[in-house]
N, C-alpha and C. Protein backbone atom coordinates (compact mmCIF):
# COMPACT_ATOMS: atom_id res chain seq x y z
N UNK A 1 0.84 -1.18 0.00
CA UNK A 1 0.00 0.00 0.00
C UNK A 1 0.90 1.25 0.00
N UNK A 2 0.56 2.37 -1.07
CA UNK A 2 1.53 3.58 -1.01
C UNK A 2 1.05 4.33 0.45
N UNK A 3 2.36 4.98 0.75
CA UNK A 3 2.47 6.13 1.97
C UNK A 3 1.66 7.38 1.41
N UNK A 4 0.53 7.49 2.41
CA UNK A 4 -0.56 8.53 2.04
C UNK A 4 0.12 9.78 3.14
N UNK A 5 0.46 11.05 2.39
CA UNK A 5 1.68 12.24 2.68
C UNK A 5 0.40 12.94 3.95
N UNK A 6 0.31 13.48 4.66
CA UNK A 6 -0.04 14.28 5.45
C UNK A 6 -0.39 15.91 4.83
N UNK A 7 -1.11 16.42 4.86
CA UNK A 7 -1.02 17.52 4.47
C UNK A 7 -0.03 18.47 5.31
N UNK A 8 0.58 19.97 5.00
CA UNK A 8 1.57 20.77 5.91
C UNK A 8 0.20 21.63 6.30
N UNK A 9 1.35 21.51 8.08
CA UNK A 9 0.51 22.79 8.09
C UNK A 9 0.85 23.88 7.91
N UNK A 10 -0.07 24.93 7.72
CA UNK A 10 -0.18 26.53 7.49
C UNK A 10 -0.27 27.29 8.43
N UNK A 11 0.39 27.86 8.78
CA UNK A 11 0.96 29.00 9.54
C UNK A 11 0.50 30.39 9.38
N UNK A 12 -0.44 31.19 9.79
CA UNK A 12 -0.99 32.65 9.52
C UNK A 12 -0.24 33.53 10.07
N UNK A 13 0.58 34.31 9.03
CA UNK A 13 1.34 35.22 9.32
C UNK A 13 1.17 36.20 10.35
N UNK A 14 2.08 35.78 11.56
CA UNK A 14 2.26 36.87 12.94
C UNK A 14 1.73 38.57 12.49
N UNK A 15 1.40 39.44 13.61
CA UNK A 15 1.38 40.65 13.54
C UNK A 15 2.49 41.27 13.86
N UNK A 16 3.74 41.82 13.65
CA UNK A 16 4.88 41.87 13.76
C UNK A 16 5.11 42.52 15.33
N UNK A 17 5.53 42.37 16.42
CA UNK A 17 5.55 42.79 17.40
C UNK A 17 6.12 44.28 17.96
N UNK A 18 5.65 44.99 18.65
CA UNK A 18 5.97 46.23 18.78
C UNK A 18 6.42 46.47 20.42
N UNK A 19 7.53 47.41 20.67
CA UNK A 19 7.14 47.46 22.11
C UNK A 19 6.61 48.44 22.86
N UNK A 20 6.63 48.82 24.17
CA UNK A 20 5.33 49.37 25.16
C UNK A 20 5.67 51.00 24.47
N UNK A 21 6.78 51.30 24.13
CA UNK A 21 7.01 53.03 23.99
C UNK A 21 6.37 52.94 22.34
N UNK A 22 6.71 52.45 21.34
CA UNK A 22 5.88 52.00 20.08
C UNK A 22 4.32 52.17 19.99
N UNK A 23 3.52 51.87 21.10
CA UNK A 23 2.13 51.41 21.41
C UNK A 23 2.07 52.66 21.97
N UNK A 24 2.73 53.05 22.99
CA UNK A 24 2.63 54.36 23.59
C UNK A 24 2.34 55.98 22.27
N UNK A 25 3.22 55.77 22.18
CA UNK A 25 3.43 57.07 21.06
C UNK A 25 2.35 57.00 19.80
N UNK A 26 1.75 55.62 19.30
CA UNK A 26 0.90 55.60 18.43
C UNK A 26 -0.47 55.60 18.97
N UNK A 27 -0.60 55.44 20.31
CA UNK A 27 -2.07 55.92 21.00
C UNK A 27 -1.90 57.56 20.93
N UNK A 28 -0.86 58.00 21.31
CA UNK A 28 -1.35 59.49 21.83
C UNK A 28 -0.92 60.07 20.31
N UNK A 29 -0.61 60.09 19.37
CA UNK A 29 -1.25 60.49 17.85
C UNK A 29 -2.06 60.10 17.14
N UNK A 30 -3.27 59.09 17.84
CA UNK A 30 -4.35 58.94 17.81
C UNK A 30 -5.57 59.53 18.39
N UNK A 31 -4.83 59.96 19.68
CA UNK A 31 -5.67 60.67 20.43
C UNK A 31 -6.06 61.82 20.20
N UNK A 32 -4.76 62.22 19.69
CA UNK A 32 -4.53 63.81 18.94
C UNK A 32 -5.07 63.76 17.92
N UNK A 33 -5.11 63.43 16.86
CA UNK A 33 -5.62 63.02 15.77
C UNK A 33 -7.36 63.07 15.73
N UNK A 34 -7.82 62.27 17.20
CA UNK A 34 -9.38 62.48 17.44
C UNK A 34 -9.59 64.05 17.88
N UNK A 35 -8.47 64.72 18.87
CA UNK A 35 -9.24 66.12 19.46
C UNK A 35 -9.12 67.22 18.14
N UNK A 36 -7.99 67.28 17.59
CA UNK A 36 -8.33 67.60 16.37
C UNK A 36 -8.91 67.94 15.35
N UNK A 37 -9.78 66.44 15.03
CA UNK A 37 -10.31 66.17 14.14
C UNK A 37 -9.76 66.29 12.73
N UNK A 38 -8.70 65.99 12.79
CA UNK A 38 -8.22 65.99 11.27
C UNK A 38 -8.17 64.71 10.86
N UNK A 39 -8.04 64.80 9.50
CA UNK A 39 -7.92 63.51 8.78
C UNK A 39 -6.71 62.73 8.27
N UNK A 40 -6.64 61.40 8.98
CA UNK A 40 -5.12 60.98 8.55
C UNK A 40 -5.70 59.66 7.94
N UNK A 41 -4.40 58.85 7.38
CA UNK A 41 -4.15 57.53 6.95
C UNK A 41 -3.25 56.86 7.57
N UNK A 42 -4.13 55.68 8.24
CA UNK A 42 -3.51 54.42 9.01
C UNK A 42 -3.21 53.47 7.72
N UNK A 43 -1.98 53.32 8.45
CA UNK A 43 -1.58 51.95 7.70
C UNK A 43 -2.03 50.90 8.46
N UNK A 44 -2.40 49.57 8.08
CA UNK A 44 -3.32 48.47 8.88
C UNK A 44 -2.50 47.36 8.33
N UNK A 45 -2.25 46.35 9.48
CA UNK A 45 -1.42 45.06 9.16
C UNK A 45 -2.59 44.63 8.30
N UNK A 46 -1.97 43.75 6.82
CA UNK A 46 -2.55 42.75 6.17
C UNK A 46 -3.92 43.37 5.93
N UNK A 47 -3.82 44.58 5.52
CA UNK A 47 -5.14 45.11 5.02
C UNK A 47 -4.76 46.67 4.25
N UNK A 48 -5.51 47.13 3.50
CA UNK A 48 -5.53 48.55 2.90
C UNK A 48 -5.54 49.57 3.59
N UNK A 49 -4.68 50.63 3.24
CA UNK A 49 -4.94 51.79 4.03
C UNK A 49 -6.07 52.46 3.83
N UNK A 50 -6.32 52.92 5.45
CA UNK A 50 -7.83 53.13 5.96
C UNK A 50 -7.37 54.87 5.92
N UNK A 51 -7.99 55.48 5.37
CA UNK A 51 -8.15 57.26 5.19
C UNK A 51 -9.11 57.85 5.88
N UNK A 52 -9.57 58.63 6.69
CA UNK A 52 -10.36 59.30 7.45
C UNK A 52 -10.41 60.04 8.59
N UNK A 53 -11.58 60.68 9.44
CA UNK A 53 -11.50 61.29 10.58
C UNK A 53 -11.68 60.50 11.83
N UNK A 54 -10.83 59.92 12.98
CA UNK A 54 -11.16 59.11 14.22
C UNK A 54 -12.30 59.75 14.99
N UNK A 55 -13.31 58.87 15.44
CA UNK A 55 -14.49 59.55 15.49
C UNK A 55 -14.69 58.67 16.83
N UNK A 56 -14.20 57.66 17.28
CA UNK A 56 -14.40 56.90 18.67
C UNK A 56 -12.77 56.08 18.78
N UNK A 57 -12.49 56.37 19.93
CA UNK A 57 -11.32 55.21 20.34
C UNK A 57 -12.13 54.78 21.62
N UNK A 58 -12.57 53.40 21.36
CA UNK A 58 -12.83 52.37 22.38
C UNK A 58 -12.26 51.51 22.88
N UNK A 59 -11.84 51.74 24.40
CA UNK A 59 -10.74 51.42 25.23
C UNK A 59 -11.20 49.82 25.83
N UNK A 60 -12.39 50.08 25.75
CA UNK A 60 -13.07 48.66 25.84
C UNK A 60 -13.07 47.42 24.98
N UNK A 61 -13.27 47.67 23.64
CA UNK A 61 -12.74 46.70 22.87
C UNK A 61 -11.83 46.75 22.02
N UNK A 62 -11.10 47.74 22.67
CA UNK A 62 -9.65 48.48 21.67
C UNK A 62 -10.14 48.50 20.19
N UNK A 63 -10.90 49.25 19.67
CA UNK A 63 -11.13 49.95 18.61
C UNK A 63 -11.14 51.19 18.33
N UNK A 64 -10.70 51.35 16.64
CA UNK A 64 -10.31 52.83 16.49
C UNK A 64 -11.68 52.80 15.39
N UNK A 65 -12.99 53.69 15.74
CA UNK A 65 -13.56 53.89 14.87
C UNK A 65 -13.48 54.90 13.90
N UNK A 66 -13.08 54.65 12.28
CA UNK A 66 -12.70 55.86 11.72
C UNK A 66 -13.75 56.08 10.78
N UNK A 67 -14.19 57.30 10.42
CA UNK A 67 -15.58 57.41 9.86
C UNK A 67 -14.43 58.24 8.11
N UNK A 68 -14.77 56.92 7.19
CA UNK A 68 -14.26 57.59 5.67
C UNK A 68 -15.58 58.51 4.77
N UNK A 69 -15.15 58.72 3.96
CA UNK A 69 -15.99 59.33 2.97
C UNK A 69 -17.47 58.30 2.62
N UNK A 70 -17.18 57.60 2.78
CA UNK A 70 -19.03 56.13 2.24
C UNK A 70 -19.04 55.39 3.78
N UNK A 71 -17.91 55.87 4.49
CA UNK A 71 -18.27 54.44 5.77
C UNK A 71 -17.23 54.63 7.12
N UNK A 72 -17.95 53.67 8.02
CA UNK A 72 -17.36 53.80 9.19
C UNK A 72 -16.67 52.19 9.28
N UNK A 73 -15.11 52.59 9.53
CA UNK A 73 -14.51 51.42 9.71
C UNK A 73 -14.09 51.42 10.97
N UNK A 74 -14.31 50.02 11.48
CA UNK A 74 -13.75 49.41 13.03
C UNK A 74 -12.16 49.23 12.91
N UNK A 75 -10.94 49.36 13.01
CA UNK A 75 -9.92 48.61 13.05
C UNK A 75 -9.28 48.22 14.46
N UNK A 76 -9.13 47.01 14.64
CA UNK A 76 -8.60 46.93 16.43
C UNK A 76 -7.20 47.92 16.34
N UNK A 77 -6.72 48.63 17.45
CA UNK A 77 -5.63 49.14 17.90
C UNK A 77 -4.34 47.99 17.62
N UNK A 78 -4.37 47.19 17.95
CA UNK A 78 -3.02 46.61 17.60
C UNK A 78 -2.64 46.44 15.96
N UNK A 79 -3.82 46.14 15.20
CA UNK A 79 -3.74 45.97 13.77
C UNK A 79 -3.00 47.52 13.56
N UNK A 80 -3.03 48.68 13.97
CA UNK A 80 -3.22 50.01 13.39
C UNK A 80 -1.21 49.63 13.49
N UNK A 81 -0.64 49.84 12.16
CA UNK A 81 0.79 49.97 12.00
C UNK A 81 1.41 51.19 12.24
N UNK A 82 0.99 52.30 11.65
CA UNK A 82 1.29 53.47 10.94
C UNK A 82 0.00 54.71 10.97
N UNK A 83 0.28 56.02 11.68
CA UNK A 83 -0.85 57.18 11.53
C UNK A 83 0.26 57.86 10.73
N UNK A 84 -0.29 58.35 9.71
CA UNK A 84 0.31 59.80 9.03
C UNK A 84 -0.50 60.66 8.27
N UNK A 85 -0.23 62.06 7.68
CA UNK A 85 -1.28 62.53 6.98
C UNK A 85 -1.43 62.68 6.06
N UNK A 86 -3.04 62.88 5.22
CA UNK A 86 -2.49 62.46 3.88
C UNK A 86 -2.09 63.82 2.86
N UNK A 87 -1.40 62.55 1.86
CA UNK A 87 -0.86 63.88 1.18
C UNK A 87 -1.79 64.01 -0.18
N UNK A 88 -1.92 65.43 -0.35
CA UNK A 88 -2.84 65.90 -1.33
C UNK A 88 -2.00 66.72 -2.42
């Protein structure tokens, strides 16, 4: 009888790890960013950059609600890579 192979397993690519001053500094130009109200672009692990005004940071389920031009996107806080502004 032939040797029936196992399938491999698959591995879902890590969120690259950051440390506490990293997390630090990208909350409070978020925060700023909400009193503000200006409009920036997050870069988001393993997803498209999200463009808009922060309209809720929920500390409760660590979400950054950002309200774009057609919609309101959820992104969790740890996904959020990168705040900068955009360029026009």
């Amino acid at each position: 009888m032939p040797e029936v192979k196992k399938p491999g397993k698959k591995y879902k690519v890590k969120r690259p790890t950051r440390d506490e001053f990293e997390l630090e500094e990208l909350g409070e130009r978020l925060v700023e960013a909400k009193q503000e109200e200006t409009e920036v672009v997050l870069t988001v692990w393993d997803a498209e950059p999200v463009r808009g005004r922060i309209v809720v940071l929920d500390a409760r389920t660590r979400l950054v609600h950002v309200q774009g031009y057609d919609s309101l996107v959820k992104i969790p806080f740890l996904d959020i890579m990168r705040i900068d502004n955009p360029v026009d």
